[in-house]
Protein backbone atom coordinates (compact mmCIF):
# COMPACT_ATOMS: atom_id res chain seq x y z
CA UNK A 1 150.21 68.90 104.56
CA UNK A 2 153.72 68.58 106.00
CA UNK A 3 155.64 65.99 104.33
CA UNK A 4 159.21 64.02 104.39
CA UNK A 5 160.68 62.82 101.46
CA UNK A 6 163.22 60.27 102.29
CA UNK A 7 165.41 60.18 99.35
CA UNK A 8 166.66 62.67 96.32
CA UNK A 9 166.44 60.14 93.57
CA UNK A 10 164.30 59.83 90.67
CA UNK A 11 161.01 59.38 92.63
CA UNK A 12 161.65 61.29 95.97
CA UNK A 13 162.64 64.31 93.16
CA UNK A 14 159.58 63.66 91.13
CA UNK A 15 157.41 63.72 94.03
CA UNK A 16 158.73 66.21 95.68
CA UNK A 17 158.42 68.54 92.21
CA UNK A 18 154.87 67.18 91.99
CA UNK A 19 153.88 67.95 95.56
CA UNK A 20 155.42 71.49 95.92
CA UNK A 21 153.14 72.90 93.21
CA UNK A 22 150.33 72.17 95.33
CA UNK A 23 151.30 74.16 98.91
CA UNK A 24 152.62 71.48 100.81
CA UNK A 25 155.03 71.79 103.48
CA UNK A 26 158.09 69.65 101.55
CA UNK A 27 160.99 68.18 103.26
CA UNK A 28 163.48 65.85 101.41
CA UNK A 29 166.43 64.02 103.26
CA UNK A 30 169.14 62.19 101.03
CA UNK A 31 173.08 61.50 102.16
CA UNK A 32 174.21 63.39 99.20
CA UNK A 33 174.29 67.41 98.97
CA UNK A 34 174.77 67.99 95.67
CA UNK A 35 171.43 66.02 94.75
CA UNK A 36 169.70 68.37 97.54
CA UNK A 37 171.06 71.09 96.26
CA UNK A 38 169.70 70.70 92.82
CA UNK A 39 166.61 70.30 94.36
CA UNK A 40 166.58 73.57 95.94
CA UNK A 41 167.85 75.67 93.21
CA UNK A 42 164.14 74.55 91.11
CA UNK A 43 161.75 73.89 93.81
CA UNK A 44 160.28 75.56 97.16
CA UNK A 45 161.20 72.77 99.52
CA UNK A 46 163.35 72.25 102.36
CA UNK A 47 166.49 70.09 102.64
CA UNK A 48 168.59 67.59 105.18
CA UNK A 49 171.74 65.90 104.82
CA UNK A 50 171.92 63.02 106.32
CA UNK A 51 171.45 59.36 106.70
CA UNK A 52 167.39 58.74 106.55
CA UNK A 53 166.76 56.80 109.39
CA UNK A 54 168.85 58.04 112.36
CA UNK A 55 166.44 59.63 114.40
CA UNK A 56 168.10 63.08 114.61
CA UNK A 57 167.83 63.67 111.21
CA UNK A 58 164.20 63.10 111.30
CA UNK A 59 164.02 65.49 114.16
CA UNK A 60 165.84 67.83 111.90
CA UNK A 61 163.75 67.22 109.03
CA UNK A 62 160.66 67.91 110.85
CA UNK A 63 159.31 64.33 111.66
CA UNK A 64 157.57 65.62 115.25
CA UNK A 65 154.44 67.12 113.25
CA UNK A 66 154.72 66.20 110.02
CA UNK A 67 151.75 64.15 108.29
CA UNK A 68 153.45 61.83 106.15
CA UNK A 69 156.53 59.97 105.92
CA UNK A 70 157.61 58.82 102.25
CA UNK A 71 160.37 56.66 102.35
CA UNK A 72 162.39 56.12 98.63
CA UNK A 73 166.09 55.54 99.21
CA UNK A 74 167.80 53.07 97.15
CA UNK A 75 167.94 50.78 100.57
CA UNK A 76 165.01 48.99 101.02
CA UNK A 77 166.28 48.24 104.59
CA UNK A 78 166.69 52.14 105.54
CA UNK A 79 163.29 53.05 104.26
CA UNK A 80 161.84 49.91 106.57
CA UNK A 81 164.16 51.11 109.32
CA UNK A 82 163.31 54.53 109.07
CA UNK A 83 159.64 53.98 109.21
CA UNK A 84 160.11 52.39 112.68
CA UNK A 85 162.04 55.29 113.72
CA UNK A 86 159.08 57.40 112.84
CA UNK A 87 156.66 55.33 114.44
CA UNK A 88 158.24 54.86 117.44
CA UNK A 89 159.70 58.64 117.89
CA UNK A 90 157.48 60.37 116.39
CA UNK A 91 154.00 58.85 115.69
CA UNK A 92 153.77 59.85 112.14
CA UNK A 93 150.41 59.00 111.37
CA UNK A 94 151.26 57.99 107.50
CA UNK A 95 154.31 56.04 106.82
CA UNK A 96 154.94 54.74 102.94
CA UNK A 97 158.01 52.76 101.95
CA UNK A 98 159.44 51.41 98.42
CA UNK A 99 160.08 48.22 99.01
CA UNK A 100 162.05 46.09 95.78
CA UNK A 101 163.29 42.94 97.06
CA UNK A 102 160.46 40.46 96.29
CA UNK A 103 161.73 38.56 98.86
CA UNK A 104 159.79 41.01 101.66
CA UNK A 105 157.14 41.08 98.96
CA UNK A 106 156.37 37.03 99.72
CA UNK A 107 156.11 38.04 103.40
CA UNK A 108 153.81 40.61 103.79
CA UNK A 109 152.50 39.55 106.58
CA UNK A 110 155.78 41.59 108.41
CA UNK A 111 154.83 44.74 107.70
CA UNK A 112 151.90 45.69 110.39
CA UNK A 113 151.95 47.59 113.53
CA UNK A 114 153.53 44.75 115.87
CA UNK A 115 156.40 44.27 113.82
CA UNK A 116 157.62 46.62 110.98
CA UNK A 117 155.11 49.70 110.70
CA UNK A 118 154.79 50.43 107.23
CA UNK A 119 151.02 51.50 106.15
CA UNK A 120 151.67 51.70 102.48
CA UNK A 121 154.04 49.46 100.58
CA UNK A 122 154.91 50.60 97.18
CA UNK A 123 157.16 48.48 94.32
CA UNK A 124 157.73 50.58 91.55
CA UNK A 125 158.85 47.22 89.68
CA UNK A 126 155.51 45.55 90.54
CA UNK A 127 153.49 48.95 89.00
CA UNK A 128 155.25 48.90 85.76
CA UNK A 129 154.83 45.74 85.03
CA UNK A 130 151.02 46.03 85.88
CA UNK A 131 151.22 48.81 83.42
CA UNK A 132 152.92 46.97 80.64
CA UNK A 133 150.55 44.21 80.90
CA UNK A 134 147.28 46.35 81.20
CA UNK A 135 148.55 48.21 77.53
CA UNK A 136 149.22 44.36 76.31
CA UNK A 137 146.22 43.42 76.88
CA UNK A 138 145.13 46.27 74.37
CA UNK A 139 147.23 46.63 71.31
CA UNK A 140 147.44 50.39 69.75
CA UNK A 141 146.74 52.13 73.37
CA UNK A 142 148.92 54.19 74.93
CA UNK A 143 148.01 54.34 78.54
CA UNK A 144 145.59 52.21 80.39
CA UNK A 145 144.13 52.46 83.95
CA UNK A 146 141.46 50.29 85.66
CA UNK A 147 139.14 51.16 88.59
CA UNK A 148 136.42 49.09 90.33
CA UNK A 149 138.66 45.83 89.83
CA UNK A 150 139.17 46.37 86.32
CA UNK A 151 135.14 46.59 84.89
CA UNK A 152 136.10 50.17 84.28
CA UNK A 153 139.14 51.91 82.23
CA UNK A 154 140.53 55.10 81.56
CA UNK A 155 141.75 54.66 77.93
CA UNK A 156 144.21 56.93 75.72
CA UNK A 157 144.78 56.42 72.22
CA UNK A 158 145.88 58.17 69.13
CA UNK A 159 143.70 58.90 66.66
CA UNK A 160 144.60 57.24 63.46
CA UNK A 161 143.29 58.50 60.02
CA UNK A 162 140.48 56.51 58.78
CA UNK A 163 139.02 55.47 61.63
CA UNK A 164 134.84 55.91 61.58
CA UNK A 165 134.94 59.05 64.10
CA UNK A 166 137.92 61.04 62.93
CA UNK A 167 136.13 63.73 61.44
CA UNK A 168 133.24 63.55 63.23
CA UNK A 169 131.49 65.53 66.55
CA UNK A 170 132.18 63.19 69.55
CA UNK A 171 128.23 63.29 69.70
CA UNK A 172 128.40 61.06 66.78
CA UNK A 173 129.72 58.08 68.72
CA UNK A 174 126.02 57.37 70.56
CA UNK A 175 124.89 57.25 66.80
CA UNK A 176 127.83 54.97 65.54
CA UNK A 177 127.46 52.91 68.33
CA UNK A 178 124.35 52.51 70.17
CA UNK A 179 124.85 50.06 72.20
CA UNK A 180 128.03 51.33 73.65
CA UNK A 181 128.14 53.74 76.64
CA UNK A 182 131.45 55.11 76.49
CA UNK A 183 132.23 59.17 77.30
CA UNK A 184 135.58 61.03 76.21
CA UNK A 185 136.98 62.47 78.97
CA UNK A 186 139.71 64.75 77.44
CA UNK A 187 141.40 65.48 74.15
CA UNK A 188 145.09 66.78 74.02
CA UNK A 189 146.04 68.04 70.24
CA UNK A 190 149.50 69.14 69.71
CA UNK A 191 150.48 69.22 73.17
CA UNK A 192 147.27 71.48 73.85
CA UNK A 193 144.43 70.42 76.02
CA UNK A 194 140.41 70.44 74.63
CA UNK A 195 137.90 70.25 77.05
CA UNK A 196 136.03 67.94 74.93
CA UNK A 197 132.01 69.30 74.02
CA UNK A 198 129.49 67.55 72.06
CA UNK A 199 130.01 68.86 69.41
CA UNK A 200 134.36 68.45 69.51
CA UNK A 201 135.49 67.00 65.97
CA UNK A 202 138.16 64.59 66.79
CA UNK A 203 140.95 65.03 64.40
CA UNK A 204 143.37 62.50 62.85
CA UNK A 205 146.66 62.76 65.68
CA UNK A 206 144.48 63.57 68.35
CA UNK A 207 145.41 62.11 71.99
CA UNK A 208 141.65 61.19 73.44
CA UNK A 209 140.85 59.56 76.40
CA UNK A 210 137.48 57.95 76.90
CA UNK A 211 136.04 55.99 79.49
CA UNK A 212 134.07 53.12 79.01
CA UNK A 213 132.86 49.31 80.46
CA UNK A 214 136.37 47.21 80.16
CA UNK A 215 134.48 44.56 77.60
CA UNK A 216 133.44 47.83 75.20
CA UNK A 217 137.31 48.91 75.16
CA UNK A 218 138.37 47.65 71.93
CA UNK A 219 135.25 48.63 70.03
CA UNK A 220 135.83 52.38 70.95
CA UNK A 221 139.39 51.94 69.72
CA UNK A 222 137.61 50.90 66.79
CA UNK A 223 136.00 53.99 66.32
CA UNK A 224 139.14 55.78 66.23
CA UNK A 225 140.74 53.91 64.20
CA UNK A 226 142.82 51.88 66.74
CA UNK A 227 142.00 47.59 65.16
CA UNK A 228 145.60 46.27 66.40
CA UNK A 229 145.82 42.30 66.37
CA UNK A 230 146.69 40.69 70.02
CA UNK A 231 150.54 40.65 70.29
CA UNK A 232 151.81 37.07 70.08
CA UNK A 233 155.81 37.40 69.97
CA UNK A 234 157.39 39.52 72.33
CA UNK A 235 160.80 40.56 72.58
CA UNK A 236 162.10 41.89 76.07
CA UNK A 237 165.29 43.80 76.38
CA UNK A 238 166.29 43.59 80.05
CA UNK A 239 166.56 40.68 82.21
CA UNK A 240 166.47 42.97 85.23
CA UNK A 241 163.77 42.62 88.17
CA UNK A 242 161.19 44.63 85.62
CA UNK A 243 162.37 42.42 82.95
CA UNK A 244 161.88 39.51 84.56
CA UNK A 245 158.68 40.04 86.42
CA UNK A 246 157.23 40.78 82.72
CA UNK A 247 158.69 37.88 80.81
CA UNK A 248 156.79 35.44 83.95
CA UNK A 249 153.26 37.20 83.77
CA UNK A 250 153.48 37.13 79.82
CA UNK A 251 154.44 33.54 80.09
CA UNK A 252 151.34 32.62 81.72
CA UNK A 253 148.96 34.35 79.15
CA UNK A 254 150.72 31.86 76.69
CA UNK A 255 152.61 34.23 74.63
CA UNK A 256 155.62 33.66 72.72
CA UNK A 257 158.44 35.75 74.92
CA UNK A 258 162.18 36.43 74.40
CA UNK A 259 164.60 37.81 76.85
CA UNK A 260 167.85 39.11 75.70
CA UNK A 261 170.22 40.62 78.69
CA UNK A 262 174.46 41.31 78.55
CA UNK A 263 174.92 40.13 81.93
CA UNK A 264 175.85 36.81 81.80
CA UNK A 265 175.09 35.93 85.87
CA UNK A 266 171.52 37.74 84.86
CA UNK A 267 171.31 35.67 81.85
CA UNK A 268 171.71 32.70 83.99
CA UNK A 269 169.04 33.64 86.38
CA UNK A 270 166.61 34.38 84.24
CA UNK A 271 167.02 31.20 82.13
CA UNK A 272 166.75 29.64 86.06
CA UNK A 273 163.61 31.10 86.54
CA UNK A 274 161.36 31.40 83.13
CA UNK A 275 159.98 28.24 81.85
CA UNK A 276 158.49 28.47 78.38
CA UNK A 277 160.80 31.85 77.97
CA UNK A 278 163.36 31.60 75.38
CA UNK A 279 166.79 33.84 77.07
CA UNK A 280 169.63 35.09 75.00
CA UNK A 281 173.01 36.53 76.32
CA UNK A 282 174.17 40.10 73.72
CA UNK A 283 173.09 43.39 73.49
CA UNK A 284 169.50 44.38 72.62
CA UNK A 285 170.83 47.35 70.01
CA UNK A 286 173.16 44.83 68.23
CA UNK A 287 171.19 44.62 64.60
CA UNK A 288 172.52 41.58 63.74
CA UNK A 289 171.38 40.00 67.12
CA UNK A 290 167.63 41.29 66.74
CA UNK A 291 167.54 40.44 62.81
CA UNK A 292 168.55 36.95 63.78
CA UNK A 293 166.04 36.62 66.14
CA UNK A 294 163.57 37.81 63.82
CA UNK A 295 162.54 41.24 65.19
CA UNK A 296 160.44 41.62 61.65
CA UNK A 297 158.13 39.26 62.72
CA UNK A 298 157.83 40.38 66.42
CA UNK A 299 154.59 41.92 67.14
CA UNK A 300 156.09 44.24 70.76
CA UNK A 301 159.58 45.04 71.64
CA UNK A 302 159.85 45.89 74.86
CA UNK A 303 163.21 47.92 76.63
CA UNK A 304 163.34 47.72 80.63
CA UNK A 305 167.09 47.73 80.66
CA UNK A 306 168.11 50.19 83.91
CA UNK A 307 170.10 52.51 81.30
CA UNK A 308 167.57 55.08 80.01
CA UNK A 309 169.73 55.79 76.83
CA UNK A 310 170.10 51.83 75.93
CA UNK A 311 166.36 51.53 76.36
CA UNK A 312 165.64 54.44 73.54
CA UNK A 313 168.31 53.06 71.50
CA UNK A 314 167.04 49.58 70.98
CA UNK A 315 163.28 50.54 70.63
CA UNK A 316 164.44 52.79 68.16
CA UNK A 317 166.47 50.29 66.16
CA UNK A 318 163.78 47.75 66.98
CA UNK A 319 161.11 49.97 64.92
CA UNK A 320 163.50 50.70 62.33
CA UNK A 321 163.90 46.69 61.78
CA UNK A 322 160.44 46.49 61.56
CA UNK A 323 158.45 45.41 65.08
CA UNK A 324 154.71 46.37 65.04
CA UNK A 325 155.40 47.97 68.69
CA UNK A 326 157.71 49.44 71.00
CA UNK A 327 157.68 50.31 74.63
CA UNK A 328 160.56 51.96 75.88
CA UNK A 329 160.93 52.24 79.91
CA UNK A 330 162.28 56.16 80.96
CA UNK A 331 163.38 57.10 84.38
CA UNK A 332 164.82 60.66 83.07
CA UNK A 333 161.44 62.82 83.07
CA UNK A 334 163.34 65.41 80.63
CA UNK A 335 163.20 62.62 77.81
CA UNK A 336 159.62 62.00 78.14
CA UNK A 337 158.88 64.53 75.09
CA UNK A 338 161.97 63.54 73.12
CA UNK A 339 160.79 59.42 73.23
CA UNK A 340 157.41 60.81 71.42
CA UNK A 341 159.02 62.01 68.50
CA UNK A 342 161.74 58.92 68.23
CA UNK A 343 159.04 56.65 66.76
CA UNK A 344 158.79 54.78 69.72
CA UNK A 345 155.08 53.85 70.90
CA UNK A 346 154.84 54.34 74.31
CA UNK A 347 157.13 55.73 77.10
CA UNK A 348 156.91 53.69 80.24
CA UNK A 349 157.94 56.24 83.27
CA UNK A 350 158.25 54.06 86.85
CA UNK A 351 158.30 57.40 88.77
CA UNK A 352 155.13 58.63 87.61
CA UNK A 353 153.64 55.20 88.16
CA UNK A 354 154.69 55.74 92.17
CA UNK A 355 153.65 58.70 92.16
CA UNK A 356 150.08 57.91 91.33
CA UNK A 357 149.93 55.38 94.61
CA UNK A 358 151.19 58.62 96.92
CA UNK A 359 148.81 60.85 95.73
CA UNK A 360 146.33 59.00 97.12
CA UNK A 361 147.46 59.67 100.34
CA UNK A 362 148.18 63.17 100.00
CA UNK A 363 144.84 64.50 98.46
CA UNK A 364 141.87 65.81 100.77
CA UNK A 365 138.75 64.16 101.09
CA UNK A 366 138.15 60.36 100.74
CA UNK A 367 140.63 59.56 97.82
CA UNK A 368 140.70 55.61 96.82
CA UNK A 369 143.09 56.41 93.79
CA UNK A 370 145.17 59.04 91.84
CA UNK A 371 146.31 57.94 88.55
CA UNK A 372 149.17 60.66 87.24
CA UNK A 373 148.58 61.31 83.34
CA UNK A 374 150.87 63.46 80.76
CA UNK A 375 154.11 63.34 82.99
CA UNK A 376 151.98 65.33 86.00
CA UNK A 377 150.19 67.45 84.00
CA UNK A 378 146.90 65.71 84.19
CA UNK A 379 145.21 63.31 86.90
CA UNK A 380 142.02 60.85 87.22
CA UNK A 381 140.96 60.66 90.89
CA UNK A 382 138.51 58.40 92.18
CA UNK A 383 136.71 60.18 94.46
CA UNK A 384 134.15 58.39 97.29
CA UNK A 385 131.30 60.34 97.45
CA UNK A 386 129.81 61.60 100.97
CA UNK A 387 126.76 63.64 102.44
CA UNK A 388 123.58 64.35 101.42
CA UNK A 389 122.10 67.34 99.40
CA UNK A 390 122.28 69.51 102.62
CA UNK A 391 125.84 68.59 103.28
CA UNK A 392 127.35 67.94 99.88
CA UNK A 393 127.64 70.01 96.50
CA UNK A 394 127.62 66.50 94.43
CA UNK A 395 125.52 64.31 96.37
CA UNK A 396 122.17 64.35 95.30
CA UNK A 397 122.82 66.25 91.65
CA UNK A 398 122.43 65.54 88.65
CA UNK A 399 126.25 66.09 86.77
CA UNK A 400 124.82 68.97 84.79
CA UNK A 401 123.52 70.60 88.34
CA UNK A 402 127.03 70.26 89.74
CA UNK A 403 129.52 73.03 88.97
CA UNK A 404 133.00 71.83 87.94
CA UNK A 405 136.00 73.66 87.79
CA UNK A 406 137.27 74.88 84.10
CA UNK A 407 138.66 71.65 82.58
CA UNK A 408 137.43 68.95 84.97
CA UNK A 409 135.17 66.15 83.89
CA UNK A 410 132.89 63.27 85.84
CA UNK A 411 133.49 60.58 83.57
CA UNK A 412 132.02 57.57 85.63
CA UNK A 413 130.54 56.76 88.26
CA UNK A 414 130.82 52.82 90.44
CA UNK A 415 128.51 52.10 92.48
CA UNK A 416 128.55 49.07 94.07
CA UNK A 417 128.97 46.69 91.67
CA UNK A 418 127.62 48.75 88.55
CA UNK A 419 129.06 51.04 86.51
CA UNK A 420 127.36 54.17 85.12
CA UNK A 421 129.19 55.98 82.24
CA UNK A 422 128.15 60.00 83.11
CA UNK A 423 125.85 61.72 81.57
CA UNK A 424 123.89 64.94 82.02
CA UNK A 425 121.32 63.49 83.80
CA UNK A 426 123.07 61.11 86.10
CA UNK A 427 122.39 61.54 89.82
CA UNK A 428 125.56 61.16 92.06
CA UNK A 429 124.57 59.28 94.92
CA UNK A 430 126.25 59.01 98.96
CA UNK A 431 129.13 56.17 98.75
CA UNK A 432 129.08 56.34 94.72
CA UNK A 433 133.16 55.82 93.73
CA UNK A 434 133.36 59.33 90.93
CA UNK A 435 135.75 58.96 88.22
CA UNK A 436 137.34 62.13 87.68
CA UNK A 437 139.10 63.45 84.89
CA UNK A 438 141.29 67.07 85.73
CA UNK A 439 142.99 68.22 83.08
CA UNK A 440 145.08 70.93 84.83
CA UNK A 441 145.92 69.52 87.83
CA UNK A 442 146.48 72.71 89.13
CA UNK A 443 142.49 72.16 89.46
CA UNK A 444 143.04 69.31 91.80
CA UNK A 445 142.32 71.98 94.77
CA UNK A 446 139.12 73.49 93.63
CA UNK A 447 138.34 69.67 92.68
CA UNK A 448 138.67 68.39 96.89
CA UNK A 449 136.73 71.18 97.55
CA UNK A 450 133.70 70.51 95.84
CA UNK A 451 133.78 66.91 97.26
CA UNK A 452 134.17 68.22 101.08
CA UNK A 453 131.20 68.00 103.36
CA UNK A 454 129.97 70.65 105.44
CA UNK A 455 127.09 71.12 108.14
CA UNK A 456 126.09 73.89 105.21
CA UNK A 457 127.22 75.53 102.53
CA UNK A 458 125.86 78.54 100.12
């Protein structure tokens, strides 16, 4: 697929790094060289200078055949302006934009073919937050993602000693909970993947993700040892458009939130806008500031400041103070590894988030979603499934029948409105929405593959 990245920041790099791997024709245009030319010294892509939406430097960049058009510059106005350029010049067929100002947000109604042709609009701000919430909603786990409007989700938790599994073969779970229909999907143990059997003893530490009915969740957290109480205080550090769009959507679940920003025109706004919200004015790593606002007795500390280095800082000193949680948001991919071993909980990554909604677009076949897991080094696709048993090497099988790639797992299917957690013997059906787990995602090939349909096939 031939693609233009418009944009050399920290998503149009990300995506572009994600997207190379995977023999795609790259392209990424940004105004300054010195970001290109980073870009080009680490990754097989091609490079522009020059303002992203004036129509020559689309021509240069190769917008006359290329497929899609992602457009991530800082401006939310040159990405919208440059996907009318490529509409009207060029015809792109796919045009995505990252669109911040919530302002364009409450009038979506612009963006269609008549007036500004965007097909995809994507809000990193808007993703995060969704993200935040969905790991609020269940205390201890460390990444969350919902499919078939949420009666589905991808869980992944650590293992904590104690916990009725740890110890045991994952077999074991049917037998500890019999009722439950719940399947593990992958295990990552010291930074090393397991393609999880039957008979895989989940050890104390382990990273597992299991999928499983969204009302069964918290009772297969149970099993590994994951029985966190709801969170009831929160404390926010960042008043910022993430900050902010958090503090409202925790307001409304009734929690008890606190905001604390330096920026005393931000403070102001914020105060302006939140209405049960409690907003201080100092700096979220100040000790005396969090001890006085009793960070003991907070249950999640939360840092979505826009300075990377501020955010680790405070969840840091937030956990040493004695919070049950931290999140800590991180735009920097390179301290993704270092956040794991500060002590913080979870590392909240806004580029990786975006990425997931391109993917979508970019993957063969008929892709509804593309969830990026372990900083790009894993992926859950929901696949639609198509054919029949003539046409298709999944229709019409039963999983064990079908012949998966090394490290790829089925881990659900949705069909219609029921969900069927896979098994063995579970016959994929035409239309069925299949939840699938790839390890590798250098797999991710050999995985659109096995979904395409042919006339025939041997």
């Amino acid at each position: 697929m031939k693609i233009i990245i418009l944009g050399a920041g920290q998503v149009g790099s990300s995506v572009a790094e994600s997207l190379a791997t995977e023999n795609n024709d790259i392209t990424v245009v940004d105004a300054n060289a010195d970001l290109l030319a980073a870009l080009r010294d680490r990754l097989d892509i091609q490079t522009v200078t020059g303002h992203a939406a004036f129509p020559s430097v689309l021509e240069q960049a190769g917008a006359t055949d290329a497929d899609l058009l992602l457009a991530v510059t800082s401006s939310d106005e040159t990405n919208i302006v440059a996907c009318e350029v490529a509409n009207a010049l060029f015809h792109t067929p796919t045009k995505i934009a990252r669109i911040r100002a919530p302002e364009y947000w409450s009038h979506r109604n612009l963006f269609d073919a008549k007036t500004f042709p965007v097909d995809v609009l994507i809000s990193p701000e808007a993703l995060v937050t969704e993200y935040i919430l969905r790991l609020v909603e269940y205390p201890g786990a460390m990444r969350v993602q919902s499919f078939a409007e949420g009666r589905v989700s991808l869980v992944g938790v650590k293992a904590v000693p104690g916990g009725p599994l740890i110890g045991h073969a994952i077999r074991d779970l049917r037998r500890h909970m019999p009722h439950v229909d719940t399947r593990v999907a992958a295990i990552y143990r010291r930074t090393r993947a397991i393609n999880p059997e039957g008979n895989t003893v989940i050890e104390p530490g382990d990273e597992v993700f299991f999928i499983a009915r969204s009302e069964d969740i918290r009772a297969v957290m149970g099993e590994l040892g994951i029985r966190e109480p709801d969170y009831k205080r929160i404390l926010i550090a960042g008043g910022g458009n993430i900050g902010l769009r958090l503090a409202k959507a925790l307001e409304e679940r009734s929690l008890a939130v606190k905001v604390i920003d330096h920026n005393p025109k931000r403070t102001l706004y914020a105060a302006e806008q939140l209405r049960r919200s409690l907003v201080l004015r100092g700096d979220a790593a100040d000790e005396g500031l969090l001890n006085q606002e009793g960070i003991r007795e907070t249950d999640l500390f939360i840092a979505v400041t826009n300075d990377d280095e501020a955010n680790i800082l405070s969840a840091m000193l937030a956990k040493r103070l004695g919070a049950r949680r931290t999140f800590s948001l991180i735009n920097r991919a390179a301290y993704a590894d270092l956040v794991q071993s500060t002590g913080i909980d979870v590392a909240v990554s806004p580029h990786w988030a975006t990425i997931g909604s391109v993917l979508a677009h970019v993957r063969a076949g008929d892709v509804a979603a593309v969830h990026s897991l372990r900083y790009g080094a894993a992926e859950v696709l929901d696949i639609v499934a198509h054919g029949d048993r003539s046409t298709s090497k999944v229709v019409g099988r039963r999983l064990e029948e079908i012949r998966l790639p090394p490290g790829v797992n089925i881990a659900a299917l949705v069909r219609g409105n029921e969900v069927l957690i896979a098994h063995h013997d579970t016959v994929v059906e035409a239309e069925d929405h299949v939840i699938v787990f790839v390890i590798d995602k250098r797999r991710v090939r050999e995985v659109e593959k096995l979904f395409q349909v042919g006339f025939t096939f041997f």
